[in-house]
N, C-alpha and C. Protein backbone atom coordinates (compact mmCIF):
# COMPACT_ATOMS: atom_id res chain seq x y z
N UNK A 1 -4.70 -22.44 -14.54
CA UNK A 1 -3.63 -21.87 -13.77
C UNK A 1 -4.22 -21.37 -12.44
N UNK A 2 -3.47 -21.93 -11.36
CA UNK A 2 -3.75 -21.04 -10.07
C UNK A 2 -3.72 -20.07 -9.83
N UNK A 3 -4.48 -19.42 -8.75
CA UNK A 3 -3.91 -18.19 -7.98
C UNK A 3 -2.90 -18.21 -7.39
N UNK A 4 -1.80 -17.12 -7.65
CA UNK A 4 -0.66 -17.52 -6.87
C UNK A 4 -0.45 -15.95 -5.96
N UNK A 5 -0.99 -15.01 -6.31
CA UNK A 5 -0.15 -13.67 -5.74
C UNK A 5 -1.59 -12.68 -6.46
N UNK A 6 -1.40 -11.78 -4.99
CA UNK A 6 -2.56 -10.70 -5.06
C UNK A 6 -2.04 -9.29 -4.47
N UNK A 7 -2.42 -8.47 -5.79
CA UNK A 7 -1.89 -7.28 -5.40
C UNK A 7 -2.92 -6.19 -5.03
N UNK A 8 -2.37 -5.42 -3.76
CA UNK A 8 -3.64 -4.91 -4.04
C UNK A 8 -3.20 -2.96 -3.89
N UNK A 9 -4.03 -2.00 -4.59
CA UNK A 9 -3.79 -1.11 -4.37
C UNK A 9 -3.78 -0.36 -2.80
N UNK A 10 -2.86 0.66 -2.65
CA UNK A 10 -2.86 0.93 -1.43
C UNK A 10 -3.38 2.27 -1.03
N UNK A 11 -3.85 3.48 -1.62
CA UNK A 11 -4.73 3.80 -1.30
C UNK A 11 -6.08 3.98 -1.19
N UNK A 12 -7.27 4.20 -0.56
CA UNK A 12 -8.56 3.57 -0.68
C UNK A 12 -8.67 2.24 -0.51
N UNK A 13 -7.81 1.31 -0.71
CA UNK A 13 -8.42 -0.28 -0.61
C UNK A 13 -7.65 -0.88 0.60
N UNK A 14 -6.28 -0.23 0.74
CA UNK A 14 -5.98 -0.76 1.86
C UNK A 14 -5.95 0.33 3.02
N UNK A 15 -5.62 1.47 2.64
CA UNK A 15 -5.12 2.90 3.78
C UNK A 15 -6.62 3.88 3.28
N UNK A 16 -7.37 4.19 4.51
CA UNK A 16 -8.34 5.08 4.29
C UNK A 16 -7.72 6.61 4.14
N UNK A 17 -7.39 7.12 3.03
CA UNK A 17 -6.41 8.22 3.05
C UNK A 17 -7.17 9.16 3.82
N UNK A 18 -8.12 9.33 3.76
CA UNK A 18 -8.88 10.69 4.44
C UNK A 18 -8.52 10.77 6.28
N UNK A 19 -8.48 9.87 6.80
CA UNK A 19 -8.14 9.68 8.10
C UNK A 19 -6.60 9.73 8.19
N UNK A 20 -5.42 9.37 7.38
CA UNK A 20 -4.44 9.78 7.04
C UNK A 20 -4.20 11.24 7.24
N UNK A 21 -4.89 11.79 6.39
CA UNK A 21 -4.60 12.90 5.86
C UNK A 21 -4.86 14.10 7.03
N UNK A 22 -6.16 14.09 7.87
CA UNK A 22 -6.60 14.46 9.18
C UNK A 22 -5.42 14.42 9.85
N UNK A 23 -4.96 13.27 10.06
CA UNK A 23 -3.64 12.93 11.53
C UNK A 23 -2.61 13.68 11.10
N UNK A 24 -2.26 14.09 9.55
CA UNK A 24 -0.85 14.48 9.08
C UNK A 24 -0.94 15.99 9.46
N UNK A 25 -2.78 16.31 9.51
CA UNK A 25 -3.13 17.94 9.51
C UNK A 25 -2.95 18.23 11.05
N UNK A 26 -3.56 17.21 11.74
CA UNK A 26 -3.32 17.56 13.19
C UNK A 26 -1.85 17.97 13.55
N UNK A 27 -1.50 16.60 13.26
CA UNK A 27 0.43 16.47 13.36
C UNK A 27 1.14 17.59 12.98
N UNK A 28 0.55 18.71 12.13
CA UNK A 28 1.28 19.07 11.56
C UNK A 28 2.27 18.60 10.44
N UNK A 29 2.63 17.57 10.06
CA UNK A 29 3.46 16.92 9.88
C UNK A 29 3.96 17.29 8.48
N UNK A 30 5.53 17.26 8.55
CA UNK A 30 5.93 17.10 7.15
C UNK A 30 5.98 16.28 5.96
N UNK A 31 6.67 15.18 6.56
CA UNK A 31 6.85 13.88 6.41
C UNK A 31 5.32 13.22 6.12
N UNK A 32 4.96 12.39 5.23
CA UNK A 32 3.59 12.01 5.16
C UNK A 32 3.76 10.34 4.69
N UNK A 33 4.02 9.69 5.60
CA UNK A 33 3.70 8.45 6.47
C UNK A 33 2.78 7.52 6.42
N UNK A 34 2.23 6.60 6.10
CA UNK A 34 0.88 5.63 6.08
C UNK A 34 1.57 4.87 7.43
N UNK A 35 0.69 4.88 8.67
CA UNK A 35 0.93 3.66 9.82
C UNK A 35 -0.25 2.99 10.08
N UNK A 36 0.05 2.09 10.72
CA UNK A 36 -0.72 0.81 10.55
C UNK A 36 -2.43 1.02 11.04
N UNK A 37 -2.62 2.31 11.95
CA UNK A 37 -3.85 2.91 12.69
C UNK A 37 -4.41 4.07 11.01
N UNK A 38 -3.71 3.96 10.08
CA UNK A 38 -4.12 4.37 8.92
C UNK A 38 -5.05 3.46 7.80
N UNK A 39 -4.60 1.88 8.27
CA UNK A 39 -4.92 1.36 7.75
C UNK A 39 -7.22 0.72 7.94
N UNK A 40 -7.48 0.50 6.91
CA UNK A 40 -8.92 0.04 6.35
C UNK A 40 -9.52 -0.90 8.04
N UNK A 41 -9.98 -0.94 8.37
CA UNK A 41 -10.18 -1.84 9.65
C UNK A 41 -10.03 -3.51 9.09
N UNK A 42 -10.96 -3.66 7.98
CA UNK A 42 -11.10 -5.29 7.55
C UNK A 42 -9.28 -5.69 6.76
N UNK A 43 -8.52 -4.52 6.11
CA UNK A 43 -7.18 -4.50 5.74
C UNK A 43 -6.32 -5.84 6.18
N UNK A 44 -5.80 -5.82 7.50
CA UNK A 44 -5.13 -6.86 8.05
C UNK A 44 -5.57 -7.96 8.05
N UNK A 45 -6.78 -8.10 8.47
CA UNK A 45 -7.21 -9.41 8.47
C UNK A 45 -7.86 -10.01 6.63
N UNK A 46 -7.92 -9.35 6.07
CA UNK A 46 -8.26 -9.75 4.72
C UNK A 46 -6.68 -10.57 4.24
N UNK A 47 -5.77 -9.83 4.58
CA UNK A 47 -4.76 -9.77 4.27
C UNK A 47 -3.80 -11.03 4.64
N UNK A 48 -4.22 -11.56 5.87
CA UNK A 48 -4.13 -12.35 6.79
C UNK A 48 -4.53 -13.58 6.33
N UNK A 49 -5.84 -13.73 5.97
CA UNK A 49 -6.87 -15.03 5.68
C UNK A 49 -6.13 -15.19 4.46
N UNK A 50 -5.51 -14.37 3.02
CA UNK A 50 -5.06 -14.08 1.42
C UNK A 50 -4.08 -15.36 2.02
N UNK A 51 -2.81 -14.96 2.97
CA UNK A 51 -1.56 -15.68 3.36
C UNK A 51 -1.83 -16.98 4.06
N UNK A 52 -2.67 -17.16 4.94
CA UNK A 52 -3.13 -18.46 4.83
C UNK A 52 -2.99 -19.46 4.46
N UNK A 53 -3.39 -18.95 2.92
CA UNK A 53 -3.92 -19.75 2.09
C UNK A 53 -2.96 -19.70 1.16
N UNK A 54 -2.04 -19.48 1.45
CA UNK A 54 -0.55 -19.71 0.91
C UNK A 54 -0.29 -18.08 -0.19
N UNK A 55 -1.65 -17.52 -0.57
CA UNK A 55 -1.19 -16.25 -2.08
C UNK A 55 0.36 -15.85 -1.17
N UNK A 56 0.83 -15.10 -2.20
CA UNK A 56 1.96 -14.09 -2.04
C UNK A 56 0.56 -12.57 -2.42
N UNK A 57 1.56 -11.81 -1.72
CA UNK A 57 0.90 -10.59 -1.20
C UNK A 57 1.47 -9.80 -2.09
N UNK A 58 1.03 -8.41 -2.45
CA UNK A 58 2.00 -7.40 -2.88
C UNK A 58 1.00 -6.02 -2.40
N UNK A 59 1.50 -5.09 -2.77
CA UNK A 59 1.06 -3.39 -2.79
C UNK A 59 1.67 -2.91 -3.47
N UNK A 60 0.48 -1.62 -4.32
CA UNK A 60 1.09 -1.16 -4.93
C UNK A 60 0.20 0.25 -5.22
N UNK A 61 1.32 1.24 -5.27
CA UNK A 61 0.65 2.57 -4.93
C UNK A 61 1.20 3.62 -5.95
N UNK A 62 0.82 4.93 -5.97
CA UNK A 62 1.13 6.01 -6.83
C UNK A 62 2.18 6.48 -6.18
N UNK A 63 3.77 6.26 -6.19
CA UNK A 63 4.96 6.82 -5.90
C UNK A 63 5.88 7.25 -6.96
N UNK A 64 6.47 8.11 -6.43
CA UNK A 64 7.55 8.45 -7.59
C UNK A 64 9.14 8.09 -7.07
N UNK A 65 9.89 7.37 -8.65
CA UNK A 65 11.10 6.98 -8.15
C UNK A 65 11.66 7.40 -7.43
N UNK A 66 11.96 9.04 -7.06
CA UNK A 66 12.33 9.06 -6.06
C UNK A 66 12.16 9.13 -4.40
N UNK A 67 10.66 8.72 -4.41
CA UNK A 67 10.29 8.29 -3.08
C UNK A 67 10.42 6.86 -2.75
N UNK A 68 11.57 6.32 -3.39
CA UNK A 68 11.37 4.86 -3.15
C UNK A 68 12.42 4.43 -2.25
N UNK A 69 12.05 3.71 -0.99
CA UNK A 69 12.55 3.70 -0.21
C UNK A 69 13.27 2.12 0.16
N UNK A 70 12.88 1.07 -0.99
CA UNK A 70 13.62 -0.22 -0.46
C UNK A 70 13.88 -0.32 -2.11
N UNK A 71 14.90 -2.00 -1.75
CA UNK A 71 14.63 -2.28 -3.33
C UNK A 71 13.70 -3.21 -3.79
N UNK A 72 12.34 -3.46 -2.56
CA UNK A 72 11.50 -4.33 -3.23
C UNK A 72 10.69 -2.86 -3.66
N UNK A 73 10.36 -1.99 -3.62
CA UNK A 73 9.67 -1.04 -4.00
C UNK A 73 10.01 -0.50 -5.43
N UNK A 74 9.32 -0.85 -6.41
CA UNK A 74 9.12 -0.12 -8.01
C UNK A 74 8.10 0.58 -8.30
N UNK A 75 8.33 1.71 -9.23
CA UNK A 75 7.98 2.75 -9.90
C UNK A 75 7.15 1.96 -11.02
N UNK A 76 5.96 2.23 -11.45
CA UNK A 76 5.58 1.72 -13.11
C UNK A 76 6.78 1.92 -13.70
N UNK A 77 7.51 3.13 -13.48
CA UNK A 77 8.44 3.47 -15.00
C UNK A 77 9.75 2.03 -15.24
N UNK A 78 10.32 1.47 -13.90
CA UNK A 78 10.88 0.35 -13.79
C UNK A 78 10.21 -0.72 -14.52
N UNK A 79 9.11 -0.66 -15.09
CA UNK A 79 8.39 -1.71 -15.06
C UNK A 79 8.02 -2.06 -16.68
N UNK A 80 8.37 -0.55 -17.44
CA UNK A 80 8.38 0.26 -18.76
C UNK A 80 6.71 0.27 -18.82
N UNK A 81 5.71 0.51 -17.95
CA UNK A 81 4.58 0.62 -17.64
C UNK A 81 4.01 2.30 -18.11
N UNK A 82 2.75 2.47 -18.64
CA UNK A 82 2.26 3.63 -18.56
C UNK A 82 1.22 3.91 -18.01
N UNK A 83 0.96 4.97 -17.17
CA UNK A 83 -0.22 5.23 -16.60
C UNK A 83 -1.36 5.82 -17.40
């Protein structure tokens, strides 16, 4: 069986949270945001070369249902998953 689709976790592997977390402290900020100047430097382009080559992409991170903000976005618990 092929590779068809690669998921990859999104904090630490794709978003350097610590530099995140700095900008949210500067910012002040309430709201806590991942943008794209958050992201791993090699991130995009890893990501980039994956699609290429035809994979399907995914992410997937520690959220809770009710931070979910599309309907491609699921919870483990959608998933009947346990952590």
């Amino acid at each position: 069986m092929a590779l068809s689709a690669v998921v990859f976790d999104v904090g630490e592997t794709l978003v350097d949270e610590r530099v995140a977390q700095e900008r949210w402290a500067a910012e002040r900020s309430a709201i806590f945001v991942f943008a794209e100047r958050d992201l791993h430097a090699d991130a995009l382009p890893c990501l980039a070369e994956l699609r290429a080559h035809g994979l399907r992409l995914g992410a997937a991170g520690n959220m809770p249902t009710s931070r979910r903000r599309t309907e491609r976005s699921r919870s483990s618990l959608s998933w009947s998953c346990r952590k």
